[in-house]
Protein backbone atom coordinates (compact mmCIF):
# COMPACT_ATOMS: atom_id res chain seq x y z
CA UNK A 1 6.88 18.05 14.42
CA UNK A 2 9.94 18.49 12.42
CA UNK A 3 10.62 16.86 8.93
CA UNK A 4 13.16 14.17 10.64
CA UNK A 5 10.39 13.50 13.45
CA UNK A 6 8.12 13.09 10.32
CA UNK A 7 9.89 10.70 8.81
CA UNK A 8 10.83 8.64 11.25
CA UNK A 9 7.02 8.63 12.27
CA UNK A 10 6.42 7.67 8.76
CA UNK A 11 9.15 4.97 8.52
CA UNK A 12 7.91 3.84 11.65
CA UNK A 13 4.07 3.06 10.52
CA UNK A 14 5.75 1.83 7.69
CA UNK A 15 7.51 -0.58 9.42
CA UNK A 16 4.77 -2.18 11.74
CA UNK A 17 2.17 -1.99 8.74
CA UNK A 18 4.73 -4.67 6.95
CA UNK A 19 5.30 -6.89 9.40
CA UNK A 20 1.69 -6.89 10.72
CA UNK A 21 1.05 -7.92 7.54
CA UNK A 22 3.76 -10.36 6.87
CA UNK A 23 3.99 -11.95 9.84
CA UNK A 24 -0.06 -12.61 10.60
CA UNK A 25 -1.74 -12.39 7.36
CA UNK A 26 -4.73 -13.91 8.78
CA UNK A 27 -5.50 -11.29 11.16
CA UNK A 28 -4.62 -8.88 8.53
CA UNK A 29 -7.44 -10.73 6.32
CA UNK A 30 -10.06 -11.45 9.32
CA UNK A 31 -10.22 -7.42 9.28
CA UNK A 32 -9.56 -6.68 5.56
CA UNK A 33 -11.70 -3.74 4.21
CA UNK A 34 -10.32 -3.18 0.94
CA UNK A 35 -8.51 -5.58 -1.15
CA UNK A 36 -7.37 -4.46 -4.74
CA UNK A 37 -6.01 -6.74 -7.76
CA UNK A 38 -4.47 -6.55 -10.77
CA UNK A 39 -6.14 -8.46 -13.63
CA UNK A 40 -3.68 -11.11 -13.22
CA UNK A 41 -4.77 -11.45 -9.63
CA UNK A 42 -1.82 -10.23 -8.18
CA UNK A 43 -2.28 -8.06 -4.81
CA UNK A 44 -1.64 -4.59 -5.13
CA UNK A 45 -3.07 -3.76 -2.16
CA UNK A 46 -4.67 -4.50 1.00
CA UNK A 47 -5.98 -2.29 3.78
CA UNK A 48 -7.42 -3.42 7.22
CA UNK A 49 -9.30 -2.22 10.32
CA UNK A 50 -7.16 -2.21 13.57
CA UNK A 51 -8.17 -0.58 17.06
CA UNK A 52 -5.75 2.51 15.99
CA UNK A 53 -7.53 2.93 12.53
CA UNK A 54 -6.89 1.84 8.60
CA UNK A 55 -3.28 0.34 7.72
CA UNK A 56 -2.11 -0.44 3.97
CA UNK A 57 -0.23 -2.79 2.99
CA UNK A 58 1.34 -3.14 -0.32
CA UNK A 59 3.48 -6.44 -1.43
CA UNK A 60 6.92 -6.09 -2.99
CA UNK A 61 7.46 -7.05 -6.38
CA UNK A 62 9.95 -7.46 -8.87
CA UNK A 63 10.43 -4.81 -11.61
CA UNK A 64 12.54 -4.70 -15.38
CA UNK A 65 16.17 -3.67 -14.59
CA UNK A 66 15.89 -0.95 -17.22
CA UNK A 67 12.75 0.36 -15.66
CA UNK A 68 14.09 0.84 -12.62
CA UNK A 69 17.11 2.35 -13.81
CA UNK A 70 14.89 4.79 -15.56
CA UNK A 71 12.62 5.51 -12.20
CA UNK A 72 15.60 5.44 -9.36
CA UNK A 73 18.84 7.05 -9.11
CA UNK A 74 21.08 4.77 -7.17
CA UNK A 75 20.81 6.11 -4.20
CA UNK A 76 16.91 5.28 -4.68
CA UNK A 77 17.20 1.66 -5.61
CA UNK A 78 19.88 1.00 -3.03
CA UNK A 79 17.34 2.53 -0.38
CA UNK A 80 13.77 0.89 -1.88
CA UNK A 81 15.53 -2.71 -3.52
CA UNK A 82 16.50 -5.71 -1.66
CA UNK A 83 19.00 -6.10 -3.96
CA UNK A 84 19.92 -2.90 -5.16
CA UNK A 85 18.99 -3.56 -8.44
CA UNK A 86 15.11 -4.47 -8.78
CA UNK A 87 13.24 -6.20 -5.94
CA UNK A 88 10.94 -3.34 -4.52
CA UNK A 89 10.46 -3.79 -1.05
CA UNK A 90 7.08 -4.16 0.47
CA UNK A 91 5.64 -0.97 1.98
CA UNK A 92 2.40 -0.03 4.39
CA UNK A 93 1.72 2.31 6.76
CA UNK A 94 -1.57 4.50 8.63
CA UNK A 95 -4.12 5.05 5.54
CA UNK A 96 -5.29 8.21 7.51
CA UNK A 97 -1.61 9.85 6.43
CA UNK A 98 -2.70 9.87 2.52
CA UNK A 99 -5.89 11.46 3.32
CA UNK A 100 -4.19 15.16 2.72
CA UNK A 101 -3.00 13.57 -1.25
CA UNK A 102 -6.35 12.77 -1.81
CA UNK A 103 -7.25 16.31 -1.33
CA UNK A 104 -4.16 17.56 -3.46
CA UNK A 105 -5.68 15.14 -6.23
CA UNK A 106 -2.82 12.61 -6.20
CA UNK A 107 -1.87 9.66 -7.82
CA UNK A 108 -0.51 5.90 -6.29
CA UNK A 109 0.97 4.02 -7.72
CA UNK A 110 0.16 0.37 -7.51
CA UNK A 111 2.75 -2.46 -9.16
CA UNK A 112 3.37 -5.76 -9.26
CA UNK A 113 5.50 -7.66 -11.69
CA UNK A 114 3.28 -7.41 -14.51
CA UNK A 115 1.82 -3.99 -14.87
CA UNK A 116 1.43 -0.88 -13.03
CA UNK A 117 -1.43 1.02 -12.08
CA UNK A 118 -2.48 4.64 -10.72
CA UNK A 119 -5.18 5.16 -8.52
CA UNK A 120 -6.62 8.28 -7.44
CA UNK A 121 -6.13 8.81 -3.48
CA UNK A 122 -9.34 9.92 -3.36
CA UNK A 123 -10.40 6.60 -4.52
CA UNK A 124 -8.79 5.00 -2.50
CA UNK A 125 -9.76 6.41 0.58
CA UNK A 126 -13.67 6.17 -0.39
CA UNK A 127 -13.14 2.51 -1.66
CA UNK A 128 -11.65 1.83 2.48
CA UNK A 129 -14.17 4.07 3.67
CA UNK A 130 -16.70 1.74 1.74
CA UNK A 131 -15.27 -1.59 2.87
CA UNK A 132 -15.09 -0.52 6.51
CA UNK A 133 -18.97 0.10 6.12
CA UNK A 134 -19.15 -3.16 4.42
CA UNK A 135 -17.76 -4.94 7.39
CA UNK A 136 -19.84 -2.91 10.05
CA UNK A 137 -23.01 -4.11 8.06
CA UNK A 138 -21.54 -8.30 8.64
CA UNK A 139 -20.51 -8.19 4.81
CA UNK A 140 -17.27 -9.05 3.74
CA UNK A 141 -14.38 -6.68 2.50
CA UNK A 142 -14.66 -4.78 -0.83
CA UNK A 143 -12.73 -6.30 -3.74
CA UNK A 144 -11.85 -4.78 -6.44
CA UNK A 145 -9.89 -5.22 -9.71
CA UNK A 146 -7.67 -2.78 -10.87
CA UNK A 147 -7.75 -1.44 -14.91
């Protein structure tokens, strides 16, 4: 697979993560795993079983003008803002594709209006891994709050 077949693949997920999401959150939440907060309960992200696997989804927010000046050139915010300006777009996708971050020892990043927080990958992935186990058991998903 080329980069542009990569992409798209990735733009793709991205895509159909979102609007599975968006468009039937209860299904999303019938077969939630992992479902991390910020402090003031705002979603940074959920992630949910499905017959192809684990799919992400993280909300869009809103973020200071300056800050996002600071973080995107133009091109960036014209291609990740509603508005061009500072409404991030919502994004999701196959939580399988961050597995090989995790083993780099990246960071996410996890916003919402009010604060931003990192998150290893690796945690991540053994927080989902955890939930799914959770859910296989009867249990309900794993919740967490965010520092």
């Amino acid at each position: 697979m080329n980069l542009a077949e990569l992409l798209a693949a990735h733009e793709e997920r991205n895509k159909i993560a979102c609007a599975a999401y968006e468009t039937h959150p209860e299904r999303a939440k019938r077969a939630m795993v992992l479902e991390l907060r910020a402090r003031d309960r705002c979603l940074l992200l959920a992630v949910w079983q499905s017959p192809a696997g684990l799919w992400f989804y993280h909300p869009a927010y809103r973020s200071a003008p300056a800050l996002n000046a600071s973080e995107y050139s133009e091109d960036g915010r014209r291609a990740n803002t509603t508005d061009g300006v500072n409404h991030l777009r919502a994004y999701g996708g196959f939580l399988d594709d961050m597995r090989p971050w995790a083993e780099q020892g990246s960071l996410l990043d996890l916003r919402c209006a009010h604060s931003l927080h990192k998150i290893a990958f690796t945690d991540l992935i053994d927080s989902a891994d955890r939930g799914r186990e959770r859910r296989l058991r009867g249990l309900g998903p794993l919740r967490r709050v965010v520092d």
